[in-house]
Every structure is written in structure tokens, then in C-alpha cells.
C-alpha atoms as a PDB file:
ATOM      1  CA  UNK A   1      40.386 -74.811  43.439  1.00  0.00           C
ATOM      2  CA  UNK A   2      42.738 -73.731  40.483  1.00  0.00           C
ATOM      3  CA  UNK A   3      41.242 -72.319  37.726  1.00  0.00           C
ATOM      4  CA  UNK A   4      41.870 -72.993  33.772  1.00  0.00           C
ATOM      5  CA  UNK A   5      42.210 -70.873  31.037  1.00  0.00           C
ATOM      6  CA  UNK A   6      38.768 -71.450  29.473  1.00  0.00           C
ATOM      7  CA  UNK A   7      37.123 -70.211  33.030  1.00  0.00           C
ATOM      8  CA  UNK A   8      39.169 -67.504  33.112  1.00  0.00           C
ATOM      9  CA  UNK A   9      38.613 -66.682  28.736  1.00  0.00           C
ATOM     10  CA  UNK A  10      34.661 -66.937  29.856  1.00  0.00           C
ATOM     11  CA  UNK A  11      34.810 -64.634  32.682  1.00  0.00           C
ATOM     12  CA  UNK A  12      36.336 -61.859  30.618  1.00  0.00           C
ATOM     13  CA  UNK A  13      33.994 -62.453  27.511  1.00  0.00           C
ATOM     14  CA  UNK A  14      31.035 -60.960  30.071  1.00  0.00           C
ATOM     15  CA  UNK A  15      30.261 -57.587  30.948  1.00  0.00           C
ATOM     16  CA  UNK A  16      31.581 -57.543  34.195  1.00  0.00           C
ATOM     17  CA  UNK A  17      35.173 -58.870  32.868  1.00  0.00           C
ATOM     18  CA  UNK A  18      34.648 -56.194  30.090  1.00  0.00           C
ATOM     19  CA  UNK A  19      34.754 -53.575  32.123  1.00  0.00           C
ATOM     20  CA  UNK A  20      37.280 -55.090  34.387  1.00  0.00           C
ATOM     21  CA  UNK A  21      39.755 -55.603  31.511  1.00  0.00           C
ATOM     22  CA  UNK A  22      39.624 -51.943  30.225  1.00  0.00           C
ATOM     23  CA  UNK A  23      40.194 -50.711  34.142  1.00  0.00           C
ATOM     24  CA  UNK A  24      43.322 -53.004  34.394  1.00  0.00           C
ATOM     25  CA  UNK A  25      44.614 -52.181  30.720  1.00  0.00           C
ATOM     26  CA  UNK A  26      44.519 -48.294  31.892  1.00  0.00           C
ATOM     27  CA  UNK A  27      46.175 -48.662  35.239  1.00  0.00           C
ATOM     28  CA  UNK A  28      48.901 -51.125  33.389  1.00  0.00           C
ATOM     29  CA  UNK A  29      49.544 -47.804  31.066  1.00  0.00           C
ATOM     30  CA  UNK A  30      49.800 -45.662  33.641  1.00  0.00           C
ATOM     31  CA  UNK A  31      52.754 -47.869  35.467  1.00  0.00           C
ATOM     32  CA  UNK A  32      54.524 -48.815  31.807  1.00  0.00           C
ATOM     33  CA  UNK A  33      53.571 -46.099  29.671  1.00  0.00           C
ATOM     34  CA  UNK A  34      55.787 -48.180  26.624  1.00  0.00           C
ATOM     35  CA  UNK A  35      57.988 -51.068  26.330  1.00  0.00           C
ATOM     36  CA  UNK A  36      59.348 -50.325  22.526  1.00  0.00           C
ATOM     37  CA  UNK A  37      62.249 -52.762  22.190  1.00  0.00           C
ATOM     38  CA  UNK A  38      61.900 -54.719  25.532  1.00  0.00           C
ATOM     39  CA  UNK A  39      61.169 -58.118  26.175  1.00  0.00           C
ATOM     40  CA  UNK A  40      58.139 -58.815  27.740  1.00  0.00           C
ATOM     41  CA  UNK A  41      56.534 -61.900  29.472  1.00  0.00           C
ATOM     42  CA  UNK A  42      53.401 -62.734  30.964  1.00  0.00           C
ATOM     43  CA  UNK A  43      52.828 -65.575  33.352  1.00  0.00           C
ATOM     44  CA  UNK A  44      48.782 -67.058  34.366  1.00  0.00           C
ATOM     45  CA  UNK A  45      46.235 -65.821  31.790  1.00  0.00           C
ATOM     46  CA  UNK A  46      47.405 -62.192  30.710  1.00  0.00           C
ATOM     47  CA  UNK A  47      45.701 -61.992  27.054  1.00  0.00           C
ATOM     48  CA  UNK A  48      43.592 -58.910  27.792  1.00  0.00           C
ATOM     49  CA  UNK A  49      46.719 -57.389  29.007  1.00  0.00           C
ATOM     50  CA  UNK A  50      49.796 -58.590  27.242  1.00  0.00           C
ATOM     51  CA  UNK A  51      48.326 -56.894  24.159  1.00  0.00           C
ATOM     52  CA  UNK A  52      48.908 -53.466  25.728  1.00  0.00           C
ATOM     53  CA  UNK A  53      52.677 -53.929  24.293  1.00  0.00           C
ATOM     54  CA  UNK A  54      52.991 -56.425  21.831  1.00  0.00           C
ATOM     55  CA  UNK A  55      53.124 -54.323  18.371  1.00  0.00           C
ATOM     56  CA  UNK A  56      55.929 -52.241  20.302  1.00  0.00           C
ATOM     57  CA  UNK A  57      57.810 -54.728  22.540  1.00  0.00           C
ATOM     58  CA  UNK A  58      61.059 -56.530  20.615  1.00  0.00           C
ATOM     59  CA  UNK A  59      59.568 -59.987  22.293  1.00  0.00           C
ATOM     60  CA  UNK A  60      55.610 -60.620  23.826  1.00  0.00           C
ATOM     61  CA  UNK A  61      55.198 -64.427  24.849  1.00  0.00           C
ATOM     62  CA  UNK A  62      52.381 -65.610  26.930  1.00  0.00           C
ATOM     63  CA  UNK A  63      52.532 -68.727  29.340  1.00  0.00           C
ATOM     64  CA  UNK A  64      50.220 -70.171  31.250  1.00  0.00           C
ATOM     65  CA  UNK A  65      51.084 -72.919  34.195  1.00  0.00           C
ATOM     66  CA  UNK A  66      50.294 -76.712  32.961  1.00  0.00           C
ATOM     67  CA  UNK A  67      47.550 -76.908  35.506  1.00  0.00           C
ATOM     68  CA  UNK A  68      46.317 -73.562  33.939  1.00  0.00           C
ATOM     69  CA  UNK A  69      45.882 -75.028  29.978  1.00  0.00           C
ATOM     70  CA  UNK A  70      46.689 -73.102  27.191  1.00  0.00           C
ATOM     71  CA  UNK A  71      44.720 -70.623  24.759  1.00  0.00           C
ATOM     72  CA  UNK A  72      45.776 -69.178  21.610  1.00  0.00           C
ATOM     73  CA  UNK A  73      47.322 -65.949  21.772  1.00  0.00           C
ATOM     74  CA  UNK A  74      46.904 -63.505  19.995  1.00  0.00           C
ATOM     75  CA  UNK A  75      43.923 -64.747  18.303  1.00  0.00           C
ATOM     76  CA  UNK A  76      44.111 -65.144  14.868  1.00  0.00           C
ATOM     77  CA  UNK A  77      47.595 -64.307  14.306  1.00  0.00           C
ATOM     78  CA  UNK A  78      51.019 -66.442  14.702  1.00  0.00           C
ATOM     79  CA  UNK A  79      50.371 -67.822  18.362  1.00  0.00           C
ATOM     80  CA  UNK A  80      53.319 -66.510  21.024  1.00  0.00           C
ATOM     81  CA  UNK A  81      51.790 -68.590  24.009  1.00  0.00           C
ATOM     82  CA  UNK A  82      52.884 -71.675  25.855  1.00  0.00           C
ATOM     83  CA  UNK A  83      52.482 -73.236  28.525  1.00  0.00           C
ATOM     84  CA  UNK A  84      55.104 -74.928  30.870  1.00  0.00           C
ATOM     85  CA  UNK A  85      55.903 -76.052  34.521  1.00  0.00           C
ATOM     86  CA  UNK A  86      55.622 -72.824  36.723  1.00  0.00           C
ATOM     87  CA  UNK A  87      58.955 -74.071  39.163  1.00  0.00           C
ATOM     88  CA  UNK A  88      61.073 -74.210  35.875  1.00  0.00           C
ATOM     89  CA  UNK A  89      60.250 -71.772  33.294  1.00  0.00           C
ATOM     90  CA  UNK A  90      62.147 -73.012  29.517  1.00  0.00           C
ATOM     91  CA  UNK A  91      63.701 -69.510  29.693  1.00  0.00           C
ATOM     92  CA  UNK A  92      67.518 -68.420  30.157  1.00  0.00           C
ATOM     93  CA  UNK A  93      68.606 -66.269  33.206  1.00  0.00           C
ATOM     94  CA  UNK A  94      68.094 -62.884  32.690  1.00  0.00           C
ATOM     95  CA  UNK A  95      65.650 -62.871  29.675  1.00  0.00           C
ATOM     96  CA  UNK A  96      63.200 -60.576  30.094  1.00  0.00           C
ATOM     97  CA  UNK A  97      62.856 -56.960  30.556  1.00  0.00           C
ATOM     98  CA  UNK A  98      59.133 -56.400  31.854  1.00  0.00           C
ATOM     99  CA  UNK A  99      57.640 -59.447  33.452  1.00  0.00           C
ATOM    100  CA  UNK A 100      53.402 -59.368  34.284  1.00  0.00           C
ATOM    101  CA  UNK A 101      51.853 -61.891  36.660  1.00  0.00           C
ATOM    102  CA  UNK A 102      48.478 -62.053  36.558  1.00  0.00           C
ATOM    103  CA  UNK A 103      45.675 -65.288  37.421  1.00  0.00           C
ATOM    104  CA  UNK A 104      49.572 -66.937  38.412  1.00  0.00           C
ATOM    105  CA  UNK A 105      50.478 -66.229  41.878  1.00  0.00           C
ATOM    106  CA  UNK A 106      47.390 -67.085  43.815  1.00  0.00           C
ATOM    107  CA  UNK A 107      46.899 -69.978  41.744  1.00  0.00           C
ATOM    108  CA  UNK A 108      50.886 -71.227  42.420  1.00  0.00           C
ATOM    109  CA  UNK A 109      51.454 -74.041  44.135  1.00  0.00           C
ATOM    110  CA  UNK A 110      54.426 -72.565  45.362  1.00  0.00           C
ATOM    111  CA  UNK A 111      54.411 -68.959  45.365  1.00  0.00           C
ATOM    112  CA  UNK A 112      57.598 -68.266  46.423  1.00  0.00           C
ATOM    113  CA  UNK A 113      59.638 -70.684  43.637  1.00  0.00           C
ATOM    114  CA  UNK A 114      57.127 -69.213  41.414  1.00  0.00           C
ATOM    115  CA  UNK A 115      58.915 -65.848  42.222  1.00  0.00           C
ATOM    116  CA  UNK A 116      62.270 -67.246  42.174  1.00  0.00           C
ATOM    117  CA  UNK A 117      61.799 -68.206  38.891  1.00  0.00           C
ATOM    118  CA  UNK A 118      60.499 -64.716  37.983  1.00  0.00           C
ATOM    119  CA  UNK A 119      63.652 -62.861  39.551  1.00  0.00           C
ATOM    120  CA  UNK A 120      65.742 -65.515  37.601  1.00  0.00           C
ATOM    121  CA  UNK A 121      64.247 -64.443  34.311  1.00  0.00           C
ATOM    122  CA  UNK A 122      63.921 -60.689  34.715  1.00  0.00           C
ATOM    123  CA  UNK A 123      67.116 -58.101  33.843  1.00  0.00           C
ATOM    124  CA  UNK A 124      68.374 -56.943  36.825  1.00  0.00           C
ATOM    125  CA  UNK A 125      67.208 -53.038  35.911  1.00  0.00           C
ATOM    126  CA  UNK A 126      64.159 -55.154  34.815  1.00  0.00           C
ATOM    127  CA  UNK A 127      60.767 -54.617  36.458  1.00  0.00           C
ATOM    128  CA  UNK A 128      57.513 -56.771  37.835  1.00  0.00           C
ATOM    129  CA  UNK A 129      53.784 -55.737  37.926  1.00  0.00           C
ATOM    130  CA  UNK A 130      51.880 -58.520  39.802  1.00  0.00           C
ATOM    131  CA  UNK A 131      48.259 -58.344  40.168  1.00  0.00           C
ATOM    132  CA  UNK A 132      46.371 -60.230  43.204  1.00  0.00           C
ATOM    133  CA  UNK A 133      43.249 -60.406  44.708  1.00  0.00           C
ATOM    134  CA  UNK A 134      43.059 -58.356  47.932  1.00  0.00           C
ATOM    135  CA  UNK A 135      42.507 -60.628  50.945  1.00  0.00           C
ATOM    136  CA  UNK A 136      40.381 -58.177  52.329  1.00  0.00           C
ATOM    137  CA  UNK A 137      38.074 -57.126  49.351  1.00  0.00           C
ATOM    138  CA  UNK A 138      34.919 -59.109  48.645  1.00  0.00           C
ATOM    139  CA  UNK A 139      36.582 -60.266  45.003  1.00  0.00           C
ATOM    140  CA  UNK A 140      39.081 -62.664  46.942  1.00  0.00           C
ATOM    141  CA  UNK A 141      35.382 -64.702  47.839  1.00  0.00           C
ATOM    142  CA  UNK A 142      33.503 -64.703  44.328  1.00  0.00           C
ATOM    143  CA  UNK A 143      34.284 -67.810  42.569  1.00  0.00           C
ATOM    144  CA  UNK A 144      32.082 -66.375  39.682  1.00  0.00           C
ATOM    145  CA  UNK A 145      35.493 -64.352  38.777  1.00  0.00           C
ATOM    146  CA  UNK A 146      38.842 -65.759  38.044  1.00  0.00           C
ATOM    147  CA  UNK A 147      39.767 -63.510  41.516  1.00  0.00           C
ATOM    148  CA  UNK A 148      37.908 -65.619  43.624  1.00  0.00           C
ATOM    149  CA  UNK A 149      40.366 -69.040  43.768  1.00  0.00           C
ATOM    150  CA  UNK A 150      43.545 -69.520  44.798  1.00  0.00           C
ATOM    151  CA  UNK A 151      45.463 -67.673  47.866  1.00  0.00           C
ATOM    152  CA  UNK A 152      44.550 -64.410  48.106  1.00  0.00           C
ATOM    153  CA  UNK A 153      47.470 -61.799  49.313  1.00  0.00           C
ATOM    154  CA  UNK A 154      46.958 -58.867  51.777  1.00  0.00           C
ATOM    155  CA  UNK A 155      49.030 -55.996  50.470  1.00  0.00           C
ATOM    156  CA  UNK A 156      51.408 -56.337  53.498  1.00  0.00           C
ATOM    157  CA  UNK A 157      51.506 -59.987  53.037  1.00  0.00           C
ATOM    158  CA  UNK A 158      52.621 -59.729  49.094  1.00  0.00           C
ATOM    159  CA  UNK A 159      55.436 -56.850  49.942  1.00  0.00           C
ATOM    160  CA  UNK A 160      56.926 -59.407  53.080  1.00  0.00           C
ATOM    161  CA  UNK A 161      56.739 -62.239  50.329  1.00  0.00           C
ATOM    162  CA  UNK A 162      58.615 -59.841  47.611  1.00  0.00           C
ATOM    163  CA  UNK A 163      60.973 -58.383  49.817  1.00  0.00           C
ATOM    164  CA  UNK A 164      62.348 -61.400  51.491  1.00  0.00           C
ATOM    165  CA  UNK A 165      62.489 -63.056  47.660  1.00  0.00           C
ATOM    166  CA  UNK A 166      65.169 -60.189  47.225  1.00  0.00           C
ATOM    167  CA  UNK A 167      62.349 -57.614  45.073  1.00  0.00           C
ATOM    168  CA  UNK A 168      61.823 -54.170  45.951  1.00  0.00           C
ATOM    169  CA  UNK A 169      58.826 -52.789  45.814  1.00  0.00           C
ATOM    170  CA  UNK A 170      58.678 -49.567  43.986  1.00  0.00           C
ATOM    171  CA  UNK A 171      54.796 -48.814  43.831  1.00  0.00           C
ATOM    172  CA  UNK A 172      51.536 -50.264  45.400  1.00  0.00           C
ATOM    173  CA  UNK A 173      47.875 -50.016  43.967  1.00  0.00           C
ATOM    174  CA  UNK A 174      44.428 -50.744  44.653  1.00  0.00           C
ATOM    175  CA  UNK A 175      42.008 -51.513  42.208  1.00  0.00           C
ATOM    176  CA  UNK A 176      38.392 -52.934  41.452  1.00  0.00           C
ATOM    177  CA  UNK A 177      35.771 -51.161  43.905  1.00  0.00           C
ATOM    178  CA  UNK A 178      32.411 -52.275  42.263  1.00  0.00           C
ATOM    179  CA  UNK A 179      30.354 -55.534  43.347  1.00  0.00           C
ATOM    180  CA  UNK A 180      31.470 -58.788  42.070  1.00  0.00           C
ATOM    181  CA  UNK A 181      28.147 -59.229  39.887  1.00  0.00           C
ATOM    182  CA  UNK A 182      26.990 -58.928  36.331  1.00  0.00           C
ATOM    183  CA  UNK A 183      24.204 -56.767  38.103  1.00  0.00           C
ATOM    184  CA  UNK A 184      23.203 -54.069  35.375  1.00  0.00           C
ATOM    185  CA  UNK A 185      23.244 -51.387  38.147  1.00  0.00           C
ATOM    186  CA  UNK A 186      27.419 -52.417  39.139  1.00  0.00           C
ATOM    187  CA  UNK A 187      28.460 -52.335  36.372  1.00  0.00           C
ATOM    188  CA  UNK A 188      26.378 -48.824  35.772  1.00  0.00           C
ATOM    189  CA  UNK A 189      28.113 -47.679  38.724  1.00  0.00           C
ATOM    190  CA  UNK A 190      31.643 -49.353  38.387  1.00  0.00           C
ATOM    191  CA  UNK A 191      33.582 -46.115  37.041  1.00  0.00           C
ATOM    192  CA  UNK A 192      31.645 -44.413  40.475  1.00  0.00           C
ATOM    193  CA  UNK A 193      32.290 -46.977  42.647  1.00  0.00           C
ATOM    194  CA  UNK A 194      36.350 -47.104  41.565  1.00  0.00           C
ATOM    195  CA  UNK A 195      36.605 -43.193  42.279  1.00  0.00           C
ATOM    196  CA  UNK A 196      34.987 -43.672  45.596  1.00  0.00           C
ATOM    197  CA  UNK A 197      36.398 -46.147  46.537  1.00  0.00           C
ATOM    198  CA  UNK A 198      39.988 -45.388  45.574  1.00  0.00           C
ATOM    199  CA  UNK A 199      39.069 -42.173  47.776  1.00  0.00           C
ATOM    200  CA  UNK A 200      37.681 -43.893  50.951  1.00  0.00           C
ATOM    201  CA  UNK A 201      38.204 -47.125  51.478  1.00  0.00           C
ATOM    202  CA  UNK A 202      41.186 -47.871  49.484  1.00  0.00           C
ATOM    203  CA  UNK A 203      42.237 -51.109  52.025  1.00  0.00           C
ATOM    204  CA  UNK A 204      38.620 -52.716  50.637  1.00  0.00           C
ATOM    205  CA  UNK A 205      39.728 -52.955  46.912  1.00  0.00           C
ATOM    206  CA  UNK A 206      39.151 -55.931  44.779  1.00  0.00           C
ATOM    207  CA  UNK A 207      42.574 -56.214  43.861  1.00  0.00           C
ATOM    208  CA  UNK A 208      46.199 -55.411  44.697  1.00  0.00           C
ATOM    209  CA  UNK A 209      48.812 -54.281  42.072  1.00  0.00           C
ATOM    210  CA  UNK A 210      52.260 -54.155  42.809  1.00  0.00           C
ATOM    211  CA  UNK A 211      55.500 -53.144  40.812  1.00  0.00           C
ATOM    212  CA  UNK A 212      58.679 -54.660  41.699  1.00  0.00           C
ATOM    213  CA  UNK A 213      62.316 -54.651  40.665  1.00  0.00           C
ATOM    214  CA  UNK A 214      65.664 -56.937  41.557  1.00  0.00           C
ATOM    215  CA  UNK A 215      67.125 -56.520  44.504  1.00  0.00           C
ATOM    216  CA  UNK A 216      70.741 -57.465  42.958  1.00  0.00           C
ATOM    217  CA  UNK A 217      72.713 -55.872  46.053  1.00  0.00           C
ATOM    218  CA  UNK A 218      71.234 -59.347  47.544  1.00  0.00           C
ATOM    219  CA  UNK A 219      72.469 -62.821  46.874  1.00  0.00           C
ATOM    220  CA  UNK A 220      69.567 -64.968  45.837  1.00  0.00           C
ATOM    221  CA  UNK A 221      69.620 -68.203  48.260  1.00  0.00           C
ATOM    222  CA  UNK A 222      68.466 -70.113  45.031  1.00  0.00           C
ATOM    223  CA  UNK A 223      70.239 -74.096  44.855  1.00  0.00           C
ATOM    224  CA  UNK A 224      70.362 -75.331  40.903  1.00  0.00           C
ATOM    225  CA  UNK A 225      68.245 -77.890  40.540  1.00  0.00           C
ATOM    226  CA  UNK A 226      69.251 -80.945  38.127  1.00  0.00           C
ATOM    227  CA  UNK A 227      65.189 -80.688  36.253  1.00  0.00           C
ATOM    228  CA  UNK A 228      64.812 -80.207  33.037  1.00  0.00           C
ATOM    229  CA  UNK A 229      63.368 -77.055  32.025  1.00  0.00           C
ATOM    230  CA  UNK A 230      60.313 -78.012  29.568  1.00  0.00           C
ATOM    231  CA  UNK A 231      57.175 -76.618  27.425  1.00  0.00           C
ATOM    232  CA  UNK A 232      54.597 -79.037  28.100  1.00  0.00           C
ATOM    233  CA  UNK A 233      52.621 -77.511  25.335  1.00  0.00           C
ATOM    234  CA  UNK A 234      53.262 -75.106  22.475  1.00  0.00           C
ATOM    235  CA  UNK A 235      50.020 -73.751  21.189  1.00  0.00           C
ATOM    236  CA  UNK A 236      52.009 -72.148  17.840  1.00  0.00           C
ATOM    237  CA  UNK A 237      52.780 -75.506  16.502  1.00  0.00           C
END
């Protein structure tokens, strides 16, 4: 079952998506460090982390599938979120230099025109983060958390999916060691937990991260297709 963006807003208004948040926000740091006069997207529900860049970036829009909904983003300011069909994104070719999916690929329908569409939009010396939950890890299971619908990715199965979609992967990352629960002992432990586990049983994490660039040595077996390209709904109107 697909979630919506108010499941997903609720999940990260609790403790547990607190804490989760501020782990993901650092790692994203680490891997773009600044995007001052890029354009960036994000595609699912990416609020707590498309803020990382938005004072600096030259462009930060938000959009969210149809079958996703839309929230305001950022709150109270000018809204730069939409929402739109996934397969046909209201963007031109080559738009964007710094695209992150996150809540959007396990939720696709169609994962792999969902990634056509993001190699479509990005700059070909443009770069992908995607962030999935880890087939193996116990977050994949836990439909308390946004992680827990959807088709979860092993981290073999998400490079084979990016590499014959003409990506290269550049960097691979677990994440998100502590227990699923709002248990006041995990989340005591969760900055414990993510060192150990990041130490010894990195193959058991929560999540996987992946960054990706364009292939463009590769032809992209991509047929036009007559649809229009359309914003179902503009939440800054």
C-alpha cells in the first residue's frame, strides 16, 4: 500500500522520525557538501531534506507523485512544491543539476520509467542520491514508518536497476541501524546502534543510499511518448 504525504508529514513529526531526519540531513551533507547556484529537485516527500540547499541552490522545487498528495513546502513561505504524474514529469530535458529521490521509488508504480524520467531531467555532469529501504533490514517490514510500503530494493538489486537505466553508480551507503519503534530506550540508543551497526552488520541497515550520475556514453532506449506532460496540482497557487 502507497503511502500519502500526510502519513509520511506524521511519521516525521515523532521522535523516531526526528531523529531519523537529522541522521539523513547529515549523511546528505556529507555526499553534497553545497549546491550554491544549482538546480535542485526532489521527487516523493523530501521536505526534511530539500531544505538542506534551498537558501543556496539557484532553483529548490519539491514534487510529490499524484497518488502521493501534496503538502506545502516550505512552510510558511512562497510554496515551491507540486505535484504531478511520476511517468511524465512537467520539466524540460536536462533541467536539473542535483536530483533527490526519496519516499518515490519504492512507492513507483513503475520504477524504471520513474528513472527514465529522472535521467531525462538531470544534466548530464548532473548527479542522483536515491534513498530506499533495504530489503534486508527490519525497516522494509514496519508500516509504522513511511519505509515500510512499497518495494523495497536490495543494494545489488537498486545498482542492476541503475546501471541497466544507463546511471553509474558512484557511491553506496547504509543507514538507519536502530529498532523501528518510538521505544524511549531506541531512540536512547539510536546514535549507538548506527555506529555499531555501520561497523558490523552493515548488509542489515534500515536503508540504502545511493549516488548516481548519467551514463551519456550510452544511448537511452527511451521512445517519445505523445502524453502531455501535466501538474495535477500546484500547492503555490
Amino acid at each position: 500500500m502507497a503511502i500519502d504525504a500526510r502519513d509520511a508529514a506524521a511519521f516525521y513529526e515523532t521522535p523516531l522520525g526526528g531523529m531519523t531526519a537529522k541522521l539523513l540531513r547529515q549523511i546528505l551533507l556529507d555526499i553534497w557538501p553545497g549546491c550554491a547556484g544549482l538546480s535542485v529537485l526532489g521527487l516523493g516527500y523530501v521536505g526534511p531534506y530539500l531544505q538542506l540547499w534551498r537558501e543556496q541552490s539557484a532553483r529548490c522545487i519539491a514534487l510529490s507523485p499524484a497518488h502521493m498528495g501534496c503538502r506545502a513546502w516550505p512552510e510558511g513561505r512562497a510554496s515551491l512544491a507540486c505535484c504531478a504524474e511520476e511517468e511524465a514529469l512537467p520539466f524540460a530535458d536536462l533541467s536539473f543539476d542535483r536530483i533527490l529521490l526519496v519516499h518515490g521509488l519504492e512507492q513507483a508504480d513503475n520504477a524504471r520509467r520513474t528513472l527514465r524520467e529522472a535521467w531525462r531531467l538531470l544534466k548530464d555532469d548532473g548527479r542522483m542520491v536515491i534513498i530506499v529501504p533495504n530489503r534486508r533490514g527490519m525497516w522494509a517490514y514496519a508500516e509504522s514508518t513511511p519505509f515500510g510500503h512499497g518495494q523495497p530494493y536490495s543494494q545489488g538489486q537498486l545498482v542492476r536497476l541503475l546501471e541497466g537505466l544507463f546511471f553509474t553508480v558512484e557511491r553506496q551507503q547504509p543507514a538507519l541501524f536502530a529498532l523501528p519503534l518510538q521505544w524511549r530506550a531506541n531512540l536512547r540508543a539510536f546514535d549507538v546502534l548506527e555506529r555499531a551497526g555501520q561497523a558490523l552488520l552493515p548488509q542489515f541497515a534500515g536503508l540504502t543510499i545511493i549516488e548516481a550520475t548519467k551514463d551519456v556514453q550510452a544511448v537511452m532506449p527511451l521512445k517519445r511518448r505523445p502524453a502531455r506532460r501535466r501538474v495535477l496540482v500546484d500547492v503555490g497557487r
